[in-house]
Protein backbone atom coordinates (compact mmCIF):
# COMPACT_ATOMS: atom_id res chain seq x y z
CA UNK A 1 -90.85 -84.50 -55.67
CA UNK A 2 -91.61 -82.90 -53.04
CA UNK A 3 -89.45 -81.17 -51.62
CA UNK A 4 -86.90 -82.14 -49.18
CA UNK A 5 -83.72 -81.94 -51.28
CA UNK A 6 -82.72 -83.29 -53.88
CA UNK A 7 -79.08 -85.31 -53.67
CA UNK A 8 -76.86 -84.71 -55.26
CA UNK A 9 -74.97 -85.55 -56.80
CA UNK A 10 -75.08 -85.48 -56.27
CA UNK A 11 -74.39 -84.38 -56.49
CA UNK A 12 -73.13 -85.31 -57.08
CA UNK A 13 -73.73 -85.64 -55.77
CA UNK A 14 -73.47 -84.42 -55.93
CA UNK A 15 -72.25 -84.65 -55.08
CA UNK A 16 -67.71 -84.52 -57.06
CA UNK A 17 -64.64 -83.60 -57.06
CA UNK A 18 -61.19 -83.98 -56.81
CA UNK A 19 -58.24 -83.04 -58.69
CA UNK A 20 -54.76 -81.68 -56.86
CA UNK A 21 -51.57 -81.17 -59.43
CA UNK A 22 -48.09 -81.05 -58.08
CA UNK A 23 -47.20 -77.38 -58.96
CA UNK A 24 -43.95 -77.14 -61.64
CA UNK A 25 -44.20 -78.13 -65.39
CA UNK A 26 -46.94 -77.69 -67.50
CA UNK A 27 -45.95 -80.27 -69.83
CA UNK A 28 -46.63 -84.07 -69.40
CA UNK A 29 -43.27 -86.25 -69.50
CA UNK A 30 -43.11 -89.84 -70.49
CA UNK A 31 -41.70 -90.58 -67.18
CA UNK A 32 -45.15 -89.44 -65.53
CA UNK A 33 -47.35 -91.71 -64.40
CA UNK A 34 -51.39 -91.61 -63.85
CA UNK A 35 -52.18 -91.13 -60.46
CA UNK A 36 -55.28 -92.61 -58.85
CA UNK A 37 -57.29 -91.23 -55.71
CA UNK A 38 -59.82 -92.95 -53.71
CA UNK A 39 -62.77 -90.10 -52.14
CA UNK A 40 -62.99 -90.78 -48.21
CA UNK A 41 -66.73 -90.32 -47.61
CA UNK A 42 -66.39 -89.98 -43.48
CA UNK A 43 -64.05 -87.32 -44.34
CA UNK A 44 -65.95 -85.23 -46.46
CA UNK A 45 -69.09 -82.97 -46.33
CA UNK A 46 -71.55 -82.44 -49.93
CA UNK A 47 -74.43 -80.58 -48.65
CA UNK A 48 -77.28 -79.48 -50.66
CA UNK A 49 -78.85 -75.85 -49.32
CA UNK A 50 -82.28 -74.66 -48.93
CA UNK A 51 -83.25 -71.36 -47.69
CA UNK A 52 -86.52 -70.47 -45.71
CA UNK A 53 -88.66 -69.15 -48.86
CA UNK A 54 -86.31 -69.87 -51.24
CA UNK A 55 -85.62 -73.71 -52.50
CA UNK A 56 -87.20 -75.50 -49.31
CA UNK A 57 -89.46 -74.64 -47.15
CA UNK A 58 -90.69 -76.43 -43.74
CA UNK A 59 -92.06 -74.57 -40.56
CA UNK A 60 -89.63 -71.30 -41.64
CA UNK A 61 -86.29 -73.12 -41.32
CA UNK A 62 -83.48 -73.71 -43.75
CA UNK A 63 -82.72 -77.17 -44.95
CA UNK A 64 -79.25 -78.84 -45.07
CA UNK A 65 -79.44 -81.92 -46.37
CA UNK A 66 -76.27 -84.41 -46.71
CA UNK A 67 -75.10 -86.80 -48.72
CA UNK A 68 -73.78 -89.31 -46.44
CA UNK A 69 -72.81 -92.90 -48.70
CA UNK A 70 -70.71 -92.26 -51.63
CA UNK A 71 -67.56 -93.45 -52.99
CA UNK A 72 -65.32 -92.39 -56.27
CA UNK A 73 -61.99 -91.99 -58.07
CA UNK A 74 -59.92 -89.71 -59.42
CA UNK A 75 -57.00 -89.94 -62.31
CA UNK A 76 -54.34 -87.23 -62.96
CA UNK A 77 -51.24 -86.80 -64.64
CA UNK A 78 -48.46 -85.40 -62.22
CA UNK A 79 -47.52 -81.93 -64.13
CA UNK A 80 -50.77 -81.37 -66.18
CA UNK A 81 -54.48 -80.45 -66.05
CA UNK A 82 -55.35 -83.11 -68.31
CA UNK A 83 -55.63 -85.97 -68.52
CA UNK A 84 -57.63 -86.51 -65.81
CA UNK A 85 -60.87 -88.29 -64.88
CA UNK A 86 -63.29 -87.90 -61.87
CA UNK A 87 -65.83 -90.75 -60.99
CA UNK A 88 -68.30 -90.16 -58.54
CA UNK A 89 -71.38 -92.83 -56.95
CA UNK A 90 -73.67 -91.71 -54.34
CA UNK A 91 -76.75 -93.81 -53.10
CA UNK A 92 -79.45 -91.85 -53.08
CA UNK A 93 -81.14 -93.68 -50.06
CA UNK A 94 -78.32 -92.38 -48.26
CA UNK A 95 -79.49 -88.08 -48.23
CA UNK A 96 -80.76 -87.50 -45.05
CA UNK A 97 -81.65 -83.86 -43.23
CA UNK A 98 -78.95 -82.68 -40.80
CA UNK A 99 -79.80 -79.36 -40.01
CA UNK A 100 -80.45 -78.88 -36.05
CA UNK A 101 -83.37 -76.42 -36.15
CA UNK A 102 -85.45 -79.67 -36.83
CA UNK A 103 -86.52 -82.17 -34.06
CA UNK A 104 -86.00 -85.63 -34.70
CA UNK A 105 -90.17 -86.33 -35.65
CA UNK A 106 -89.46 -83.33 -38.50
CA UNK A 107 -86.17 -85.14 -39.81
CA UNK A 108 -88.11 -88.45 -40.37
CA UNK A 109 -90.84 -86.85 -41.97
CA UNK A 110 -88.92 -84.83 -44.32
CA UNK A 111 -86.43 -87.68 -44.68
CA UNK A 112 -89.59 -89.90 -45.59
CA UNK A 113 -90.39 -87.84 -48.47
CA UNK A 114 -87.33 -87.43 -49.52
CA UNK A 115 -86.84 -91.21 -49.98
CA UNK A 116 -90.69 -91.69 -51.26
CA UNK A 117 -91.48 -88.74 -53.24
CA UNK A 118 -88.13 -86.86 -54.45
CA UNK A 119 -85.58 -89.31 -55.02
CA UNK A 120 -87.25 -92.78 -55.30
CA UNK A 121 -84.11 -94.85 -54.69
CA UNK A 122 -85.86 -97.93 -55.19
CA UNK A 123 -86.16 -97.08 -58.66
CA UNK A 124 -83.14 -94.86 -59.17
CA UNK A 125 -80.42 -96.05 -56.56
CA UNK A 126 -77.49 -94.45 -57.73
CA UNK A 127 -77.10 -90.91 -58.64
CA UNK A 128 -73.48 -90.99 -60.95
CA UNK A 129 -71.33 -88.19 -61.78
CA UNK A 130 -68.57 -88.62 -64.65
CA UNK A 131 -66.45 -86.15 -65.72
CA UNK A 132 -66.02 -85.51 -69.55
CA UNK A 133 -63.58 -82.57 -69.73
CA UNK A 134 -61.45 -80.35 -66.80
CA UNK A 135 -59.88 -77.44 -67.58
CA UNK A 136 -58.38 -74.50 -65.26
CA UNK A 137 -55.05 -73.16 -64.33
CA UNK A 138 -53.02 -73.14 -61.10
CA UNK A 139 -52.96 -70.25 -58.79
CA UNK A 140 -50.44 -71.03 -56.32
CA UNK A 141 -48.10 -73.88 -55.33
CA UNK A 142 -50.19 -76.63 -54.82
CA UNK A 143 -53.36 -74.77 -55.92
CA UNK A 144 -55.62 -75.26 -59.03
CA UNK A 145 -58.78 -73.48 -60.01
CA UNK A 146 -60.87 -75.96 -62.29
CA UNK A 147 -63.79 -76.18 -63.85
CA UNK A 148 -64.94 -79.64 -64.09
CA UNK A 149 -67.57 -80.71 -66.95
CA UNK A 150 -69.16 -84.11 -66.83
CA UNK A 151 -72.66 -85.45 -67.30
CA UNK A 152 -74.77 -86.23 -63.93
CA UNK A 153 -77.37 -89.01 -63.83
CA UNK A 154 -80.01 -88.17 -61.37
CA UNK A 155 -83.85 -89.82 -61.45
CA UNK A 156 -82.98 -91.81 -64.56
CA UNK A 157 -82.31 -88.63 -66.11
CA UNK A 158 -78.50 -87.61 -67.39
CA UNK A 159 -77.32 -83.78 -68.02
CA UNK A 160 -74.24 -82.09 -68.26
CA UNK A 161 -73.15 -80.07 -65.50
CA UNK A 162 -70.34 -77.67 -65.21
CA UNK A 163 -68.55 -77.40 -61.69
CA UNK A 164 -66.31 -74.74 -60.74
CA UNK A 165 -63.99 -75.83 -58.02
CA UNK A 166 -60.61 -75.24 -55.76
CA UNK A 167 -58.35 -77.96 -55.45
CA UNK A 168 -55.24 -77.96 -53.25
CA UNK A 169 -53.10 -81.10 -52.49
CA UNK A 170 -50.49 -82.05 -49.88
CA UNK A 171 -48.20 -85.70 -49.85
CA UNK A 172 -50.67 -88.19 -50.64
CA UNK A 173 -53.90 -86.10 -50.16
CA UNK A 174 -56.20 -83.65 -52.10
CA UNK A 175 -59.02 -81.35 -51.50
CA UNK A 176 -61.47 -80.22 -53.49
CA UNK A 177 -63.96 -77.41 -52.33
CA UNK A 178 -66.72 -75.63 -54.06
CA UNK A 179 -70.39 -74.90 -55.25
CA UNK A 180 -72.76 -75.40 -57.88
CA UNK A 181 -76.92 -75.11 -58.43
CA UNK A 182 -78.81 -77.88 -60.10
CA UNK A 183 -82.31 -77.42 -61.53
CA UNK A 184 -84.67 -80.14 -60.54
CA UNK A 185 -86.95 -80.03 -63.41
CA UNK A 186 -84.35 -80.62 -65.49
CA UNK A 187 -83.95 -84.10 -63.72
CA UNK A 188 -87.78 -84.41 -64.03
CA UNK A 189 -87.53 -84.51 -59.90
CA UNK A 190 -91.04 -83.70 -58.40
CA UNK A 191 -92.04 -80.78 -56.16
CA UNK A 192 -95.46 -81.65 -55.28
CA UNK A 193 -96.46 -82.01 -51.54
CA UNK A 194 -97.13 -85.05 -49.99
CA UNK A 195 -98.24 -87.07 -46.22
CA UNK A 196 -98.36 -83.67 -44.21
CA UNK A 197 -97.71 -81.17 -46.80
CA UNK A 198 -95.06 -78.77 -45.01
CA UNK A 199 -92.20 -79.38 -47.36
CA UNK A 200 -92.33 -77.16 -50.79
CA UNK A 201 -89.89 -77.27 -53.44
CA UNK A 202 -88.34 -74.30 -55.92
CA UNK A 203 -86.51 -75.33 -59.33
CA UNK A 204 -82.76 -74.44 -58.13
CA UNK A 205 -81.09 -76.71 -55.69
CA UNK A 206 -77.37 -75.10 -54.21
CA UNK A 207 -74.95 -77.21 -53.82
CA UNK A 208 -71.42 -76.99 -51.66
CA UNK A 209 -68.76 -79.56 -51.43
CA UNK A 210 -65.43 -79.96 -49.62
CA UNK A 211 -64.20 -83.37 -50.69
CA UNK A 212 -61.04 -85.39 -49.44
CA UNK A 213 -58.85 -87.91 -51.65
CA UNK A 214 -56.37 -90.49 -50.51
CA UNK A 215 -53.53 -91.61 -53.28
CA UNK A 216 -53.88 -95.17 -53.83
């Protein structure tokens, strides 16, 4: 792959995340039910960061590169950690260079080999998070320190990934901010150079999220 940036999750894209508990009981009552949340993609950023040197590299600048189509769902139980579920779909046609140190000619070339070299979306159009386990406490009203496990499928390839994350939620809304790295050998994702040969790759990929959910 070559090195332009790998989703996310994407990841998720990842990409992820979501999760906001009404603050009270730590018990689960028969009289509460499952909640479901629907992520709102045009009102949420999951960035993947590359630093000059470090992860990416092209001309001396850092990459940010953005995961722009994705939609997902989120289950909790009102007055509990758990259960809960977090499902999260990005396309992977969709990760595109933001950052505004680039003209538009260096977007569409690194953009190019993203598509063609890193993340082959004709092959591999989804990259899929799904959580597996979520555990954490709350730290104030309204807030909840996670840490959400769930296995990522990136390139055909499917891991299990750990993501530490801040939710906070208000009426019918949540928010879920945080960051994780990603190795892209682990994903078998190539880092080999390709048409002009300014874009190289390193192993770790850093990830930062701040997600929005609407209650259904």
């Amino acid at each position: 792959m070559h090195k332009s940036k790998l989703f996310g999750a994407p990841l998720g894209c990842l990409f992820l995340l979501f999760l906001a508990l009404p603050a009270g009981s730590s018990a689960i009552t028969n009289s509460e039910a499952t909640r479901h949340y629907r992520l709102d993609a045009g009102n949420s950023k999951f960035i993947a960061h590359a630093l000059a040197g470090g992860l990416f590299w092209f001309k001396g600048h850092n990459h940010l590169v953005a995961i722009r189509d994705f939609s997902g769902e989120a289950t909790l139980t009102p007055g509990s950690i758990t259960p809960a579920t977090l499902r999260i779909v990005a396309q992977a046609g969709s990760l595109a260079e933001t950052s505004d140190v680039f003209t538009e000619p260096q977007k569409q070339i690194i953009n190019r080999e993203l598509r063609e070299i890193v993340l082959e979306p004709d092959k591999f159009p989804e990259i899929i998070f799904q959580s597996t386990d979520i555990k954490g406490k709350a730290t104030s009203n309204g807030t909840y320190e996670l840490k959400i496990g769930g296995n990522l499928t990136l390139h055909g390839v499917t891991r299990h990934v750990e993501i530490p994350t801040e939710v906070t939620g208000a009426g019918n809304e949540l928010r879920a901010r945080g960051e994780f790295d990603v190795s892209r050998s682990n994903f078998n994702v190539k880092a080999t150079s390709a048409f002009h040969g300014l874009v190289r790759v390193k192993d770790r990929i850093h990830f930062t999220f701040d997600i929005v959910g609407h209650q259904d």
